[in-house]
Protein backbone atom coordinates (compact mmCIF):
# COMPACT_ATOMS: atom_id res chain seq x y z
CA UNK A 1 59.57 152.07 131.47
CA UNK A 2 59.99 148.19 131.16
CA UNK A 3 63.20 146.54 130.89
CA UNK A 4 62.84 145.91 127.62
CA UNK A 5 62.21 149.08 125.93
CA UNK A 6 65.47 149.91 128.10
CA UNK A 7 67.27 147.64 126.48
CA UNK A 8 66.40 148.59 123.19
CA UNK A 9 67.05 152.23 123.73
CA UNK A 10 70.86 151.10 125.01
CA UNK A 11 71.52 149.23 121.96
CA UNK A 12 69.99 151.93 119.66
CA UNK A 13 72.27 154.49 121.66
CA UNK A 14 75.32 151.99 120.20
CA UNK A 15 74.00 151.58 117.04
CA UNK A 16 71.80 154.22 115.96
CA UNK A 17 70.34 157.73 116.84
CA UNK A 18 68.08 156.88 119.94
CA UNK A 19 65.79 159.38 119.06
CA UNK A 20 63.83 156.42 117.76
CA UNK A 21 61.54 155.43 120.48
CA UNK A 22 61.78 159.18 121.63
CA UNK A 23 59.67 159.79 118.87
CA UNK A 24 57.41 156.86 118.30
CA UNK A 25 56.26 155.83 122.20
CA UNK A 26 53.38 158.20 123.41
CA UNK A 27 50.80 158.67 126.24
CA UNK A 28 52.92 157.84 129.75
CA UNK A 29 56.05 156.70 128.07
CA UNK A 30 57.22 159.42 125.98
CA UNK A 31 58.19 161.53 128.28
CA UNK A 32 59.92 158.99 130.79
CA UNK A 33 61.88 157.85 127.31
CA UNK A 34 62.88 160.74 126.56
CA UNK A 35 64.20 161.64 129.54
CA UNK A 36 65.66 158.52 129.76
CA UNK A 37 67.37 159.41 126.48
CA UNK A 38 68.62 162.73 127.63
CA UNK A 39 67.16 165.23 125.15
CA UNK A 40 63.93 166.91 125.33
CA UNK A 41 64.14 168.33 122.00
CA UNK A 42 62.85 165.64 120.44
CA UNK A 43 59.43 166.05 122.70
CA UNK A 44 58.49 168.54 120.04
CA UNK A 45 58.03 167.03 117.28
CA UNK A 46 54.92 168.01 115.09
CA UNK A 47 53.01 164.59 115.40
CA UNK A 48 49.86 162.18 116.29
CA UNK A 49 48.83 159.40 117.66
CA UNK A 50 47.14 156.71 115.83
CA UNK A 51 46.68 153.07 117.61
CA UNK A 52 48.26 150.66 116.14
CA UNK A 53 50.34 151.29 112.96
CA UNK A 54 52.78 154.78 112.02
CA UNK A 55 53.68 156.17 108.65
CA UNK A 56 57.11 155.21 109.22
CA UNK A 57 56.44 151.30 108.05
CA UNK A 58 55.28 153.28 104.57
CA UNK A 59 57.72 152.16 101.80
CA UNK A 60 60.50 152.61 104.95
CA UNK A 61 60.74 149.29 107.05
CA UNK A 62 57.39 147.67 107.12
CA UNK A 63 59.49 144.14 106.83
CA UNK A 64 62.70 145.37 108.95
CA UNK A 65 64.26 145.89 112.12
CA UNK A 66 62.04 149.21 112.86
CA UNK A 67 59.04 146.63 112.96
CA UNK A 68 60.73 144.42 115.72
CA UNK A 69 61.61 147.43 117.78
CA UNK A 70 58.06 148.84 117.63
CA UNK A 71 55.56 146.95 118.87
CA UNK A 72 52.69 147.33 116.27
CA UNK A 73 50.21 146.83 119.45
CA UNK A 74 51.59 150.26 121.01
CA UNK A 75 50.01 153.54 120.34
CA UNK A 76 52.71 155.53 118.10
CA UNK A 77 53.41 158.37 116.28
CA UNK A 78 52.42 159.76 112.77
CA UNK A 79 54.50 162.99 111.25
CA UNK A 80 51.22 164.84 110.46
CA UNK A 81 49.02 165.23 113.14
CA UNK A 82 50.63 166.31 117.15
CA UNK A 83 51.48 164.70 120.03
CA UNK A 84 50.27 165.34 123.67
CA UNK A 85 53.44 167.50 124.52
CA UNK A 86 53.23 171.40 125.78
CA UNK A 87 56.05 172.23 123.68
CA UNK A 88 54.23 170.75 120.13
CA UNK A 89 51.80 173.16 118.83
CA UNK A 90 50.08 171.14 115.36
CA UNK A 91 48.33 173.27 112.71
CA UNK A 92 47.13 172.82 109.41
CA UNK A 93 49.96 173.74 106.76
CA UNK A 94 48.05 176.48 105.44
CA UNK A 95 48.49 178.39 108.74
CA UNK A 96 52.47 178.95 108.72
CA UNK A 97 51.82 182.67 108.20
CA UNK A 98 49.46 182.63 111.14
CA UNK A 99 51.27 180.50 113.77
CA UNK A 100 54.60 183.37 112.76
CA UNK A 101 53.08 185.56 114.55
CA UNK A 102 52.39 183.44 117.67
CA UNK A 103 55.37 181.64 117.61
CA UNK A 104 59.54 182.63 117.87
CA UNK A 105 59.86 179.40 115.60
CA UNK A 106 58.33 177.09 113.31
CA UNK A 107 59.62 173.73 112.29
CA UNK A 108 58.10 172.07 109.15
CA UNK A 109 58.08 168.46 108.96
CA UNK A 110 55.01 167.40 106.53
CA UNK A 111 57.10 164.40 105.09
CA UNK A 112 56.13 163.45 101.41
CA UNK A 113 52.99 161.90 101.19
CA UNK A 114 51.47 163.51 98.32
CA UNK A 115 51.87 160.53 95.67
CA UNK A 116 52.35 161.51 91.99
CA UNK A 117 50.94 160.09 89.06
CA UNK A 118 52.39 157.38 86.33
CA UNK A 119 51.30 159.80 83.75
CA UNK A 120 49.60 157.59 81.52
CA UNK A 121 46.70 156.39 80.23
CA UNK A 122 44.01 154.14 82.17
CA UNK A 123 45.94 154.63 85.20
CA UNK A 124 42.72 155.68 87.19
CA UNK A 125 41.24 152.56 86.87
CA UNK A 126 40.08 149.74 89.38
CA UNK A 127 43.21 147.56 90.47
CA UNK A 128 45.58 150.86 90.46
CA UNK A 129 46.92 151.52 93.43
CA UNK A 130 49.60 153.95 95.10
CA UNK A 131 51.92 151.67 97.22
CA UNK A 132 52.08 154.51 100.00
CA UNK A 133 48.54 153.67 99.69
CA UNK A 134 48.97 150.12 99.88
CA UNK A 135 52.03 149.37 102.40
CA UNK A 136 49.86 152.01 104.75
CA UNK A 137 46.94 149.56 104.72
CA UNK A 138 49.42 146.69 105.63
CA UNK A 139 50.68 148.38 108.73
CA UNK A 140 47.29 149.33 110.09
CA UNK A 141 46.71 145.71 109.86
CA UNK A 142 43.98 145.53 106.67
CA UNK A 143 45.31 143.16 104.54
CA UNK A 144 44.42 142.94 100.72
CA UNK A 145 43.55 139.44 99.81
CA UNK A 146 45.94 138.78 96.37
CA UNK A 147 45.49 135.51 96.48
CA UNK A 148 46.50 134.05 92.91
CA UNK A 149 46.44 137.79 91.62
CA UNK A 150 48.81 138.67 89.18
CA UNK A 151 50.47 142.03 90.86
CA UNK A 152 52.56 145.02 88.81
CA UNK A 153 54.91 147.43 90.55
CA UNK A 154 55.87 150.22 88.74
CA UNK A 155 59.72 152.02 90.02
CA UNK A 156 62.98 150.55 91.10
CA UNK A 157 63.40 152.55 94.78
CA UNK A 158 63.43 150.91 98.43
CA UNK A 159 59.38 151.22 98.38
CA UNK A 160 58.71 149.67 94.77
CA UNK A 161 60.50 146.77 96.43
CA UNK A 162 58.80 146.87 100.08
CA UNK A 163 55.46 146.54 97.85
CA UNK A 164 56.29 144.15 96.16
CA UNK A 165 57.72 142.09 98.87
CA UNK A 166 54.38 142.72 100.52
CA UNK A 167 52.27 141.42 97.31
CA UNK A 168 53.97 138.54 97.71
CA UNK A 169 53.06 137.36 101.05
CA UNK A 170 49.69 138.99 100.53
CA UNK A 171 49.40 135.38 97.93
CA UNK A 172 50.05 137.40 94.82
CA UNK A 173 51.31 134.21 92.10
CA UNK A 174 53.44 136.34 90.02
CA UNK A 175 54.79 139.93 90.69
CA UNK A 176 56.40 142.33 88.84
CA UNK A 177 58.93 145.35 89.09
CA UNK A 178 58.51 146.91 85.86
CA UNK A 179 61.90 149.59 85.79
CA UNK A 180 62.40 152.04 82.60
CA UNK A 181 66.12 151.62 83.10
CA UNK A 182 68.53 148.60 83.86
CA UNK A 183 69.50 146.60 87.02
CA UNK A 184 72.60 148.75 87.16
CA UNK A 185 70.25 152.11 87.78
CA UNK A 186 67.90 150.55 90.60
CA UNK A 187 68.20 153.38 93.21
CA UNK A 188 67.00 150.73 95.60
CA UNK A 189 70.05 149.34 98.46
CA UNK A 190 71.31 146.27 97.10
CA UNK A 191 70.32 144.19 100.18
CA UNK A 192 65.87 145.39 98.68
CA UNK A 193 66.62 144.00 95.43
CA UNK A 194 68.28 140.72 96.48
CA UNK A 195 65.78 140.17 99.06
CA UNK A 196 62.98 140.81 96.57
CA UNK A 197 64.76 138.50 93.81
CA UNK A 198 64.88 135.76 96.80
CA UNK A 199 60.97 135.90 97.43
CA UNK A 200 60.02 135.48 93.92
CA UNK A 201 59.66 139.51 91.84
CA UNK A 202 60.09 139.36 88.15
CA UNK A 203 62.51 141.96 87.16
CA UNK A 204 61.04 143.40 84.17
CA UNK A 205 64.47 145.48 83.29
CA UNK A 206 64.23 148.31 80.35
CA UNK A 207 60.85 148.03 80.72
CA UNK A 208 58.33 151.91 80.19
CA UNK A 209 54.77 151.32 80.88
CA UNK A 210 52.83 152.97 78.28
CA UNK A 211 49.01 151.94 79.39
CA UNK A 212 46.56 150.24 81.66
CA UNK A 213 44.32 148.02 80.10
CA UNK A 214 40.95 147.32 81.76
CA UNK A 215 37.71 145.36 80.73
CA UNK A 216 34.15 146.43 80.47
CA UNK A 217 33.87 147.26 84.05
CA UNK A 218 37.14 149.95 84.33
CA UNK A 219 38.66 147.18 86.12
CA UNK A 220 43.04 146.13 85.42
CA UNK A 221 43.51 143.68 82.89
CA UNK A 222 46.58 144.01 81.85
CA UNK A 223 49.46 146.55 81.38
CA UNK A 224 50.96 148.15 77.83
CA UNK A 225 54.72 148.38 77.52
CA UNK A 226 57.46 149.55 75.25
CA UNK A 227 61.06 147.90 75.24
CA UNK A 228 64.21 150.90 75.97
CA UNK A 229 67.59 151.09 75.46
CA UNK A 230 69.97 153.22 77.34
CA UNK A 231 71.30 156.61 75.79
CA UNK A 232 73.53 159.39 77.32
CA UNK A 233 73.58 160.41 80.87
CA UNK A 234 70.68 162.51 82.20
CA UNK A 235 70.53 165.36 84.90
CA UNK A 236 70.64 162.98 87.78
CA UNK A 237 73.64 161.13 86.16
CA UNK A 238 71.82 157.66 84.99
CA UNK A 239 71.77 156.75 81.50
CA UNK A 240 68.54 158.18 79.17
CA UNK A 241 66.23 155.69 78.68
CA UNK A 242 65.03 155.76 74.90
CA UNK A 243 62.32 153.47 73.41
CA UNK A 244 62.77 150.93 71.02
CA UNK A 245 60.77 151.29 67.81
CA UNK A 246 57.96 148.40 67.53
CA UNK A 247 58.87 146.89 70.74
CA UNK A 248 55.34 147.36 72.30
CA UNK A 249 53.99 143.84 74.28
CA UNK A 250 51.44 143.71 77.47
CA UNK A 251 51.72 142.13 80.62
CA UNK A 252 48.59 140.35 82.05
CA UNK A 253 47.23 141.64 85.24
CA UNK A 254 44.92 142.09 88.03
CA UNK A 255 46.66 144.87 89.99
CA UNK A 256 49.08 147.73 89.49
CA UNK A 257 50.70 149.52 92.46
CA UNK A 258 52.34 152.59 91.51
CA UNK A 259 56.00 153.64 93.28
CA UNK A 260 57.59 156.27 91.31
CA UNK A 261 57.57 158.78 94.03
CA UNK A 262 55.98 160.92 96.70
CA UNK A 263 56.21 164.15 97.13
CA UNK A 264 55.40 166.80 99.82
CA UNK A 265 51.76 168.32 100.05
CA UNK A 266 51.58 171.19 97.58
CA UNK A 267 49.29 173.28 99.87
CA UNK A 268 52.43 174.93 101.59
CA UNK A 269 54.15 176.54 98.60
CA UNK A 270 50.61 177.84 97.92
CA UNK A 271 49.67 179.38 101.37
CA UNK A 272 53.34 180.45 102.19
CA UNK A 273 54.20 183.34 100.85
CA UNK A 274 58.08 183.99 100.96
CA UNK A 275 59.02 179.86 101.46
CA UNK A 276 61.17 178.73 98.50
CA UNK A 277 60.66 175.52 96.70
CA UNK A 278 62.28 174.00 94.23
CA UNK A 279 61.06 172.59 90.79
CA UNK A 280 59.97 169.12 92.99
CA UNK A 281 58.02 170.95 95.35
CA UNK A 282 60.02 170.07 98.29
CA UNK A 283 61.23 173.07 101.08
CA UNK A 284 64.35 174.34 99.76
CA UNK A 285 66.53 174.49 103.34
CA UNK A 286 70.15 174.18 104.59
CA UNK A 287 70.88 170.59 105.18
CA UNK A 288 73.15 171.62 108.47
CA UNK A 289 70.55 173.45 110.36
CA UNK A 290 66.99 173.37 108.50
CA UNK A 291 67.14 176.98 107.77
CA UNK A 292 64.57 178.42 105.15
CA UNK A 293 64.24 181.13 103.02
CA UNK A 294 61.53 182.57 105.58
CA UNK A 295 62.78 184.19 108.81
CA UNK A 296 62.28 181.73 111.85
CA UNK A 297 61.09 178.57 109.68
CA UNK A 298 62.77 175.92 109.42
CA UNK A 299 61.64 172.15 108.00
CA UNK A 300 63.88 169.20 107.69
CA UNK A 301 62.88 165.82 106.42
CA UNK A 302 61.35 164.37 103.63
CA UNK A 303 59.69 167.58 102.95
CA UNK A 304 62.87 168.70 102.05
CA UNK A 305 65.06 165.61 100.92
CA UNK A 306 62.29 164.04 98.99
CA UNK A 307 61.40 160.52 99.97
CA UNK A 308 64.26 158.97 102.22
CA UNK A 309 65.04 157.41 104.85
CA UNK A 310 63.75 157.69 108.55
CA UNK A 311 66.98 157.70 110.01
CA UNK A 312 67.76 160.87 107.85
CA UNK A 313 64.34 162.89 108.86
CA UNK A 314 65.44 162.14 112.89
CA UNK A 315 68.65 163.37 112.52
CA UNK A 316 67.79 166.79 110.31
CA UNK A 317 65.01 167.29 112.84
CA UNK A 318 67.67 167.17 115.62
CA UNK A 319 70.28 169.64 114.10
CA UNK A 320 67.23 172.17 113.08
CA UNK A 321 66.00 171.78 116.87
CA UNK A 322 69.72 172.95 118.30
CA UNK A 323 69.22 175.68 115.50
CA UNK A 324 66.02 176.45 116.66
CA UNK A 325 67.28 177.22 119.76
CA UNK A 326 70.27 179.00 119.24
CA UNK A 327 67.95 181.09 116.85
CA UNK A 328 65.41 182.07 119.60
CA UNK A 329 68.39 182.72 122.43
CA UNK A 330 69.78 184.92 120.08
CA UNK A 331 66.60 186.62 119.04
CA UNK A 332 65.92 186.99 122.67
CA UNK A 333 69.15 188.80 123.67
């Protein structure tokens, strides 16, 4: 291990869970890291190797300190595939049932990739894009030319922001957040918003899309949208946003990127007979140990939170791994 990577892993240890470059370094140095790092728990994480780029720069850090720490030219780790490791056994989701059988334990950590749909009409056509779809693309290094384009992002969280951000530098002249609610209801950190304010996005506050406009060849040309106003609270404790009678206008475009969500592949609530889910589709689990509702699975993550944070998914995988084991030491008694 170089002196570097040393270095980094000290100041993570300060700052942050170190568990970082446990996970993302592969090949020779994963090991050596983690042992360097003191916990080989972390060595079994369900994951793969893909040169160049990881998931993790999806809507998560592309543009932040992650990136620095990483170095893009290093083979790293994806959350859906496996990892050279003899204590990492990687399976299609629909097997859970099977690998019970062969194994005391089963952690679940599909993430939320799945990305869900605007809902409305002309949204399948050329120009439309999910920004999973599109920040993924960035971080394997294929970069969309936008040059002069005239770029849409519909949501208000951390990756409607990272996409737009990227739209931007990708030579996009004019970008757009288009939000259903107001400033005051962006779930995205404060620190996304100002920095996307800073390079340029148009805020397009109490804003619904209604429809994508295309020409003659199914290709974007614009976007339909209705004015709101803010009613009572909701379920998730924002104001209700209500639309304003004959408040209908359109937004010229050449591109919409869609970032109202991802959400974890529904395959496993299908093939997994006994593993509860709630009404999002995500693994319904106990936050303090990644305990499900079937007998020696557990998941942790995004396939359980939702879409978060990376931080987050490291640390729930590390408190269901110490349940893990105290699970199987007591099962073995």
């Amino acid at each position: 291990m170089n002196e570097e990577i040393k270095n980094e892993i000290q100041k993570l240890k300060k700052e942050k869970d170190a568990v970082i470059l446990a996970h993302y370094y592969v090949d020779g140095e994963v090991q050596e890291i983690a042992d360097y790092v003191g916990d080989s728990y972390y060595l079994a994480e369900i994951a793969t190797k893909v040169p160049e780029s990881t998931i993790v720069f999806c809507g998560v850090s592309f543009m932040g300190e992650s990136a620095k720490i990483l170095n893009p030219k290093k083979r790293v780790v994806m959350a859906d595939g496996h990892a050279d490791c003899p204590m990492a056994h990687m399976a299609d989701i629909d097997r859970i049932e099977e690998l019970r059988k062969e194994y005391d334990a089963i952690y679940i950590a599909i993430g939320a990739h799945s990305d869900k749909k605007i809902g409305i009409e002309g949204e399948d056509a050329g120009g439309v894009i999910s920004a999973v779809e599109f920040l993924r693309a960035i971080g394997d290094g294929k970069y969309p030319d936008l040059t002069g384009k005239k770029v849409c992002v519909i949501g208000g969280g951390n990756v409607a922001m990272d996409a737009a951000r990227c739209a931007k530098r990708m030579g996009a002249d004019e970008v757009y957040i288009v939000y259903r609610r107001s400033e005051k209801e962006l779930p995205a950190r404060l620190e996304e918003i100002h920095h996307a304010k800073e390079e340029g996005v148009v805020f397009k506050f109490l804003t619904a899309p209604l429809e994508v406009l295309s020409d003659e060849n199914f290709n974007v040309t614009g976007l339909k949208c209705q004015q709101m106003e803010l009613g009572e609270p909701d379920a998730s404790g924002r104001r209700r946003p209500i639309p304003v009678e004959s408040s209908e206008f359109v937004i010229d475009l050449d591109c919409v990127i869609a970032a109202i969500g991802t959400s974890p592949n529904p395959l496993i609530r299908h093939t997994t007979p006994g593993l509860e889910t709630n009404r999002k589709g995500c693994i319904v689990a106990d936050d303090e140990h990644g305990i499900t509702s079937k007998d020696g699975v557990f998941a942790g993550g995004d396939a359980v939170t939702g879409a978060a944070t990376v931080i987050l998914a490291m640390g729930a995988g590390k408190r269901a791994a110490a349940a893990m084991d105290e699970y199987i030491k007591n099962k073995n008694k």
